[in-house]
N, C-alpha and C. Protein backbone atom coordinates (compact mmCIF):
# COMPACT_ATOMS: atom_id res chain seq x y z
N UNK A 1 57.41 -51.08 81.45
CA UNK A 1 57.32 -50.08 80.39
C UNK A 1 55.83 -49.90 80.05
N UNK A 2 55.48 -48.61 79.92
CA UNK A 2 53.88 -48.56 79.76
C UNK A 2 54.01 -47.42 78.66
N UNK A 3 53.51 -48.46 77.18
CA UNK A 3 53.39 -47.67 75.87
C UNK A 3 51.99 -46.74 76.01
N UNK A 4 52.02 -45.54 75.41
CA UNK A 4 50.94 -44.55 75.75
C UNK A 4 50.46 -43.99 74.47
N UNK A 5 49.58 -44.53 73.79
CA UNK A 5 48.74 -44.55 72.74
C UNK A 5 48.46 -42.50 72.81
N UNK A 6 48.35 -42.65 71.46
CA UNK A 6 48.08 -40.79 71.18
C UNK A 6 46.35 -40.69 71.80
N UNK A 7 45.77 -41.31 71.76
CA UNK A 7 44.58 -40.76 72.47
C UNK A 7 44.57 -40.58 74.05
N UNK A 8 45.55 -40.64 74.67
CA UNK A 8 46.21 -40.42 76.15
C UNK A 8 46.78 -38.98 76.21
N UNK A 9 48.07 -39.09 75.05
CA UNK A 9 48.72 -37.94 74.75
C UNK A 9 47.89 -36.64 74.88
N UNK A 10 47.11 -37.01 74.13
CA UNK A 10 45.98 -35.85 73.42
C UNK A 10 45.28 -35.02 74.41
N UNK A 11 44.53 -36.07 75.08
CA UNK A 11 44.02 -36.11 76.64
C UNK A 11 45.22 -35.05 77.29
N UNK A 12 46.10 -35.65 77.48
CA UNK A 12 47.59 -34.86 78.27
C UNK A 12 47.33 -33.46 77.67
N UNK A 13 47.92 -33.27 76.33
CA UNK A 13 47.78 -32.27 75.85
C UNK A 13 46.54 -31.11 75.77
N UNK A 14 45.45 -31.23 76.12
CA UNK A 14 44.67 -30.64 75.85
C UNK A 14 44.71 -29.78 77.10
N UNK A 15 43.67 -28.29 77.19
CA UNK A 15 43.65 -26.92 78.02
C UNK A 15 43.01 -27.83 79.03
N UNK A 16 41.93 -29.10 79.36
CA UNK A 16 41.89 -29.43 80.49
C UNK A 16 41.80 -30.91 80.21
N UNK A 17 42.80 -31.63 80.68
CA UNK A 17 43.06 -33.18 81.02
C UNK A 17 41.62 -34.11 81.34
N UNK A 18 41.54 -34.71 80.91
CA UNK A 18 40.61 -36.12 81.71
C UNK A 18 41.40 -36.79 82.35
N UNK A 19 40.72 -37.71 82.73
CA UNK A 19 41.35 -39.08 83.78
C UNK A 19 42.36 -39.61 82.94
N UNK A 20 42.52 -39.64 81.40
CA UNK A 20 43.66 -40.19 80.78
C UNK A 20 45.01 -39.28 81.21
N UNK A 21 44.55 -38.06 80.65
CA UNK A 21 46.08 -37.10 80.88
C UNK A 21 46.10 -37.12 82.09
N UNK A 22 45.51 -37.02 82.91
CA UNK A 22 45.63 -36.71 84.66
C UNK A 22 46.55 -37.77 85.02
N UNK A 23 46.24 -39.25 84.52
CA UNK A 23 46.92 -40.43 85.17
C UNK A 23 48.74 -40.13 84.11
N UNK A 24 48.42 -40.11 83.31
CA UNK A 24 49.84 -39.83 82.27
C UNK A 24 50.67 -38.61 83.05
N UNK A 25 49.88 -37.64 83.59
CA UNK A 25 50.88 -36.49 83.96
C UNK A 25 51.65 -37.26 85.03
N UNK A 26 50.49 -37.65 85.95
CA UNK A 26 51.06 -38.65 87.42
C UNK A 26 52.48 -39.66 87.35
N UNK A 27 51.69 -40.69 86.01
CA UNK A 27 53.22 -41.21 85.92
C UNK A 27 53.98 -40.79 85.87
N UNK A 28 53.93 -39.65 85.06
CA UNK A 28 55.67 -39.04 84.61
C UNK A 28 56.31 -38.20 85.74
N UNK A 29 54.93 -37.58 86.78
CA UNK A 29 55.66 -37.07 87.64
C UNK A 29 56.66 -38.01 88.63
N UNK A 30 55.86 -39.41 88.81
CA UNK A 30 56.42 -40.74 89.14
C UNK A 30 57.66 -40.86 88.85
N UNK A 31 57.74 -40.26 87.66
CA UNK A 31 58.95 -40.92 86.77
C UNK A 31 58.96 -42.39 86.21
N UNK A 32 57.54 -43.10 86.20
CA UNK A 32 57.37 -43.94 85.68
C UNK A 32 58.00 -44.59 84.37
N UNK A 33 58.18 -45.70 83.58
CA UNK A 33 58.90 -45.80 82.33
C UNK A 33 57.93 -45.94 81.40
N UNK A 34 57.72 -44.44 80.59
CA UNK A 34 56.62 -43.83 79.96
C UNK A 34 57.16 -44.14 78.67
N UNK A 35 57.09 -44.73 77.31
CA UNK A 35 57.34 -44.81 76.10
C UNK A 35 56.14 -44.80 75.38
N UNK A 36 56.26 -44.35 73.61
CA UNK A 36 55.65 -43.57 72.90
C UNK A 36 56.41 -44.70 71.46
N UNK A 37 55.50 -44.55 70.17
CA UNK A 37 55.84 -45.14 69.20
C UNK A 37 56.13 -44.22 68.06
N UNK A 38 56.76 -44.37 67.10
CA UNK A 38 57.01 -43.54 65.82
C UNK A 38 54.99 -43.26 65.30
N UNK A 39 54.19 -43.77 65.44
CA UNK A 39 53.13 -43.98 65.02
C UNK A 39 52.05 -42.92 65.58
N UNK A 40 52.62 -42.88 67.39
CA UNK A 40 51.76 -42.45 68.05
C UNK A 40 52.34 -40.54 68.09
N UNK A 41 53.48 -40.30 68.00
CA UNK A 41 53.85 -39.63 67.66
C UNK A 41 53.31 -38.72 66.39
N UNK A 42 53.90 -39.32 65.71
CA UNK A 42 52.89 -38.83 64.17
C UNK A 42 51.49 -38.40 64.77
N UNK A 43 50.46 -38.89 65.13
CA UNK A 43 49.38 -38.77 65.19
C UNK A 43 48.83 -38.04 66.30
N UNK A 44 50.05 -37.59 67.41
CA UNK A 44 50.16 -36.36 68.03
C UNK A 44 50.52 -35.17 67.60
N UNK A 45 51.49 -35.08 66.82
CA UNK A 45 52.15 -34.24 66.30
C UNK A 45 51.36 -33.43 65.04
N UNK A 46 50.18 -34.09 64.49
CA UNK A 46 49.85 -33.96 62.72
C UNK A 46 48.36 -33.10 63.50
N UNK A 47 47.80 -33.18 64.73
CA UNK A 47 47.28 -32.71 65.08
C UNK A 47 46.53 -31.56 66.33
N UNK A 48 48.39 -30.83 66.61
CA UNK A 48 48.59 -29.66 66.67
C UNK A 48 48.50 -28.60 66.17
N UNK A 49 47.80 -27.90 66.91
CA UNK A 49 47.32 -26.21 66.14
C UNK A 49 48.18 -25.21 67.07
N UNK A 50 48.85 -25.56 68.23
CA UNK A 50 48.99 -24.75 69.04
C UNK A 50 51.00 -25.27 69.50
N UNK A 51 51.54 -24.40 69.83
CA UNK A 51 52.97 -24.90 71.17
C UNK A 51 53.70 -26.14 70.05
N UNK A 52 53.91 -26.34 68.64
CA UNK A 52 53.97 -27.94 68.02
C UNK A 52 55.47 -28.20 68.34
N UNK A 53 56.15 -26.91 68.21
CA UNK A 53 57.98 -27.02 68.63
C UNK A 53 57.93 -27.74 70.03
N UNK A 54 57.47 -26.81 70.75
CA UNK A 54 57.39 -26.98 72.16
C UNK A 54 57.05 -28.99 72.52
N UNK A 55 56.20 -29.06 72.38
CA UNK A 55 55.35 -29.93 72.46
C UNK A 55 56.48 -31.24 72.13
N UNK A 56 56.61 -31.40 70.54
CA UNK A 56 57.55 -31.80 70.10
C UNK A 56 58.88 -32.28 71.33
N UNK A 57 59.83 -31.42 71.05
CA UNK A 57 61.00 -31.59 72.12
C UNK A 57 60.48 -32.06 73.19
N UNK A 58 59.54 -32.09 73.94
CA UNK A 58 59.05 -32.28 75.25
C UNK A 58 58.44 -34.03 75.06
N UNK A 59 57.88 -34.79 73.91
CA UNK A 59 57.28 -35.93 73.61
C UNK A 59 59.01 -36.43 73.32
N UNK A 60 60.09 -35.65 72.70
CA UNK A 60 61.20 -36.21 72.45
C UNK A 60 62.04 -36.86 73.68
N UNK A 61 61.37 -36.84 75.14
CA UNK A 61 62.11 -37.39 76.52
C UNK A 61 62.41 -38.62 76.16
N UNK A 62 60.93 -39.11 75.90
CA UNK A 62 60.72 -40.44 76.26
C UNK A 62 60.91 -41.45 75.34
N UNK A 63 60.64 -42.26 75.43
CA UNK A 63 61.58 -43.84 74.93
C UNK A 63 60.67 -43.85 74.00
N UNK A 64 61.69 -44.75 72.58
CA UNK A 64 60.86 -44.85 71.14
C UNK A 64 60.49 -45.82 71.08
N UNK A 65 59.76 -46.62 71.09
CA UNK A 65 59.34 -47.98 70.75
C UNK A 65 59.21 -48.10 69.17
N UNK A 66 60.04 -48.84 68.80
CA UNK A 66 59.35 -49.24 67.34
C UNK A 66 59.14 -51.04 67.00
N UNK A 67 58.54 -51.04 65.79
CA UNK A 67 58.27 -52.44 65.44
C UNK A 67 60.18 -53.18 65.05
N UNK A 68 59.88 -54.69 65.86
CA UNK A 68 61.09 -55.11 65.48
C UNK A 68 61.51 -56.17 64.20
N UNK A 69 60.59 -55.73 63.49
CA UNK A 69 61.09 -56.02 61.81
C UNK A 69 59.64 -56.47 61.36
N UNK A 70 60.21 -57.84 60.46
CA UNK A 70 58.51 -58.56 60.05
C UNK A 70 57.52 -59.14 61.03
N UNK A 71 58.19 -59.66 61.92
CA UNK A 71 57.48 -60.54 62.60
C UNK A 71 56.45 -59.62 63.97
N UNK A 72 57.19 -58.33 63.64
CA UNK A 72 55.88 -57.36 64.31
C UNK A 72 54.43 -57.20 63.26
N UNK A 73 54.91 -56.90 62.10
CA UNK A 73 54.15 -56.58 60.97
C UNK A 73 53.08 -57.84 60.89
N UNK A 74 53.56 -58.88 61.27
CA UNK A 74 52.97 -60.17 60.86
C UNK A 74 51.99 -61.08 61.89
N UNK A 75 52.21 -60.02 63.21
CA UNK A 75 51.85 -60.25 64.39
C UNK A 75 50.77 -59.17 64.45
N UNK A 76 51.00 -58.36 64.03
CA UNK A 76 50.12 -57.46 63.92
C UNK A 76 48.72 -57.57 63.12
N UNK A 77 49.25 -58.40 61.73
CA UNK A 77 47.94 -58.98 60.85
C UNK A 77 47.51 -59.82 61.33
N UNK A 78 47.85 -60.76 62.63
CA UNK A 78 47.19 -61.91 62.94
C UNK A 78 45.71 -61.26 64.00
N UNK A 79 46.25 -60.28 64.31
CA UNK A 79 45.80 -59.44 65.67
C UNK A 79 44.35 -59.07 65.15
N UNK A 80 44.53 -58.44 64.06
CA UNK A 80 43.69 -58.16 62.79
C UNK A 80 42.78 -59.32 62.53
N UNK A 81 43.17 -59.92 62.16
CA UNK A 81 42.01 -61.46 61.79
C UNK A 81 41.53 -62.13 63.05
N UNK A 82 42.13 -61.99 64.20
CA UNK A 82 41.90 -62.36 65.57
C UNK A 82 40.56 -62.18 65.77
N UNK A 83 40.65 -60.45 65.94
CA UNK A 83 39.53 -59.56 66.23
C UNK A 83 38.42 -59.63 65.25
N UNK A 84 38.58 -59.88 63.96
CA UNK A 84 37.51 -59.93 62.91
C UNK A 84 36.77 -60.81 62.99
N UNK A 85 37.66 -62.49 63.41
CA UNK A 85 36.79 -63.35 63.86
C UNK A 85 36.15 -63.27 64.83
N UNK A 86 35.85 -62.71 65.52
CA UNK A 86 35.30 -62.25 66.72
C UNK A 86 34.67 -61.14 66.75
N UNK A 87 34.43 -60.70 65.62
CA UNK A 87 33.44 -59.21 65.42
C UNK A 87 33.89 -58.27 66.00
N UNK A 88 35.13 -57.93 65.95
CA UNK A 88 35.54 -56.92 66.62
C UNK A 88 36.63 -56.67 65.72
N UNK A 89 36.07 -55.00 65.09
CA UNK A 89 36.62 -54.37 63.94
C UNK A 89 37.73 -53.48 64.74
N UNK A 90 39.51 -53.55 64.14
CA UNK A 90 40.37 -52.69 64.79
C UNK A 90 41.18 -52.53 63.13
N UNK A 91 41.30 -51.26 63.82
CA UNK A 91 42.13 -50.46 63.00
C UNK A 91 43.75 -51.08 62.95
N UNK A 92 44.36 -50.71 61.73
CA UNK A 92 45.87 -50.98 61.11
C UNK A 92 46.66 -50.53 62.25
N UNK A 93 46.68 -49.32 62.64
CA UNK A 93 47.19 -49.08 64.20
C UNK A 93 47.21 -49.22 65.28
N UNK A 94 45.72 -49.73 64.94
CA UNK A 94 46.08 -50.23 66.74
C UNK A 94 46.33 -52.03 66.85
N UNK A 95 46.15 -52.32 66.06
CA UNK A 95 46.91 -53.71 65.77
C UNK A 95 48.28 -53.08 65.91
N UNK A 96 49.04 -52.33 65.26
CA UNK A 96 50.24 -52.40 65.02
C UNK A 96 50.88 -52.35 66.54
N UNK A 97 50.01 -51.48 67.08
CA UNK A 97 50.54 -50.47 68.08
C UNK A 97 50.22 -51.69 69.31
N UNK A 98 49.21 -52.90 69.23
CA UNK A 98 49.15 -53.87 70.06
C UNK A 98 50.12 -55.09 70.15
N UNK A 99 51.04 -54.98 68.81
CA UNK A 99 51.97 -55.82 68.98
C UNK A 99 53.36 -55.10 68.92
N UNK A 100 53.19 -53.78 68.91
CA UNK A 100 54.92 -53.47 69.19
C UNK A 100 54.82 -53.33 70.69
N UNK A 101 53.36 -53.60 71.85
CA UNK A 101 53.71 -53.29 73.17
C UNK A 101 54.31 -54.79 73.34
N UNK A 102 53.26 -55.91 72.64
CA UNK A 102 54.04 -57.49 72.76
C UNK A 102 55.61 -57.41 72.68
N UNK A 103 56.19 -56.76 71.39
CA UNK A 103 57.93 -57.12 70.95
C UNK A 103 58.45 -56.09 72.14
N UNK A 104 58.10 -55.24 73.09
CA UNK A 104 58.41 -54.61 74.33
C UNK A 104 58.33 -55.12 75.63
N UNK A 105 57.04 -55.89 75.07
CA UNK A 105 56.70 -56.38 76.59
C UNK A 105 56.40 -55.50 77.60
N UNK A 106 55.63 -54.57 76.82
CA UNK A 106 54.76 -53.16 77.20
C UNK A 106 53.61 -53.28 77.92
N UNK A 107 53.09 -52.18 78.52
CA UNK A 107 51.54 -52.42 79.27
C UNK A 107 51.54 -51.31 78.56
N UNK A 108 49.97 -51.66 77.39
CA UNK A 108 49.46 -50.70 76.74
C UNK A 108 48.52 -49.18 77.53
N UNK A 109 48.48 -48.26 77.05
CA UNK A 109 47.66 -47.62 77.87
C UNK A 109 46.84 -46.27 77.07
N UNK A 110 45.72 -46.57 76.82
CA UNK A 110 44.83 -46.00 75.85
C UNK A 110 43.73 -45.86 76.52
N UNK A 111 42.96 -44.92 75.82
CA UNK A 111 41.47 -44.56 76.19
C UNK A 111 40.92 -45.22 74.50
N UNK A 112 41.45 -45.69 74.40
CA UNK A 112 40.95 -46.44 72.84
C UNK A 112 39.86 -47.83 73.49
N UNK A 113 38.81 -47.77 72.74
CA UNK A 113 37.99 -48.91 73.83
C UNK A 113 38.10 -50.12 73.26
N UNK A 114 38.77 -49.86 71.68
CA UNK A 114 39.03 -51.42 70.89
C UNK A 114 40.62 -52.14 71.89
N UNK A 115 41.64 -51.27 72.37
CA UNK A 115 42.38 -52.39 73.19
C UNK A 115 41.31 -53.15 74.54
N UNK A 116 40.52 -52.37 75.22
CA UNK A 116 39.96 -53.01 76.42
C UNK A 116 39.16 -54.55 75.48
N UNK A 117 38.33 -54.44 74.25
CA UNK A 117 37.82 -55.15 73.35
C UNK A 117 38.71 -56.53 73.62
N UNK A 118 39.89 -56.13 72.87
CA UNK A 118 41.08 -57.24 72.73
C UNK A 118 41.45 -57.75 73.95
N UNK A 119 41.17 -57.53 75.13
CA UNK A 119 41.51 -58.04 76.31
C UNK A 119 41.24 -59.05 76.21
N UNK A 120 40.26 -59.91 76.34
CA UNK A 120 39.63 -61.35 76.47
C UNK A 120 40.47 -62.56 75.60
N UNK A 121 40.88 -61.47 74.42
CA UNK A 121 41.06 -62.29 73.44
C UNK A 121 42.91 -62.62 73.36
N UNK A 122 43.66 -61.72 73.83
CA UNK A 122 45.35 -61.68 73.85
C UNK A 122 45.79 -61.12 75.13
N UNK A 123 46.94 -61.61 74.96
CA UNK A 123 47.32 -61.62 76.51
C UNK A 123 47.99 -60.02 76.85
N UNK A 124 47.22 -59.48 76.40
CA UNK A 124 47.52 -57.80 76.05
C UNK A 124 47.67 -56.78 77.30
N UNK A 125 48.98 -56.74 78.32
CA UNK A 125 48.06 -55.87 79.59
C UNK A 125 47.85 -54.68 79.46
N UNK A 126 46.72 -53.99 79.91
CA UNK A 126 45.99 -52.67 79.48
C UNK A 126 46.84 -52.00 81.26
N UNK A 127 47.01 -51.10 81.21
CA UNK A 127 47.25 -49.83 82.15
C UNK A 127 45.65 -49.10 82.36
N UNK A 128 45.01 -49.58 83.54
CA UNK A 128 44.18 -48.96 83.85
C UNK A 128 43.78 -47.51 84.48
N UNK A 129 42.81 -46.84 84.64
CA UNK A 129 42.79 -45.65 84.90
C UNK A 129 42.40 -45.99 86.12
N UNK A 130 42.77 -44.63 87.37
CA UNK A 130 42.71 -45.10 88.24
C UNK A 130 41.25 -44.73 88.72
């Protein structure tokens, strides 16, 4: 399962793709097992100007990942203090979004450069570009 962070999406979405959307279109043409979070969603969706119905139904294929109760939430704040001790500042989401790929057992896949960051530090697998 390879969770696909909205800065991929976005990439996807946009009038011309980078190496993120290019590799995202590929999988799916693959038919790869492409999943998306209530989170990442939102943050695709809130920043549409253009196609948002369209778009919408079309992000609605694929598999929902969500957090599986506290112990995502709580996994998520550790992720948080992980990185802080280590000087490496991450956002509420992408902590969140680094431990609902853990309760999946997901390969994350972002152009976000704070997951490549967290590499060293959790056993986090990143989906590389090719």
């Amino acid at each position: 399962m390879i969770l696909v962070d909205s800065s991929v999406w976005i990439d996807f979405l946009s009038r011309s793709p980078g190496s993120g959307g290019r590799e995202l279109r590929r999988l799916i043409e693959e038919e790869e097992p492409v999943a998306l979070t209530g989170i990442v969603v939102t943050e695709v969706l809130q920043g549409l100007t253009r196609d948002a119905d369209k778009i919408e139904r079309y992000m609605s294929r694929f598999e929902l990942l969500e957090p599986k109760g506290f112990s995502t939430y709580r996994e998520a704040a550790a992720i948080v203090r992980l990185a802080r001790s280590r000087g490496i500042s991450l956002t509420t989401v992408d902590a969140l979004l680094a431990a609902i790929a853990f309760d999946h057992r997901a390969t994350m896949f972002s152009l976000d450069k704070d997951f490549a960051r967290l590499g060293p530090l959790l056993p986090l697998r990143l989906h590389p570009l090719p």
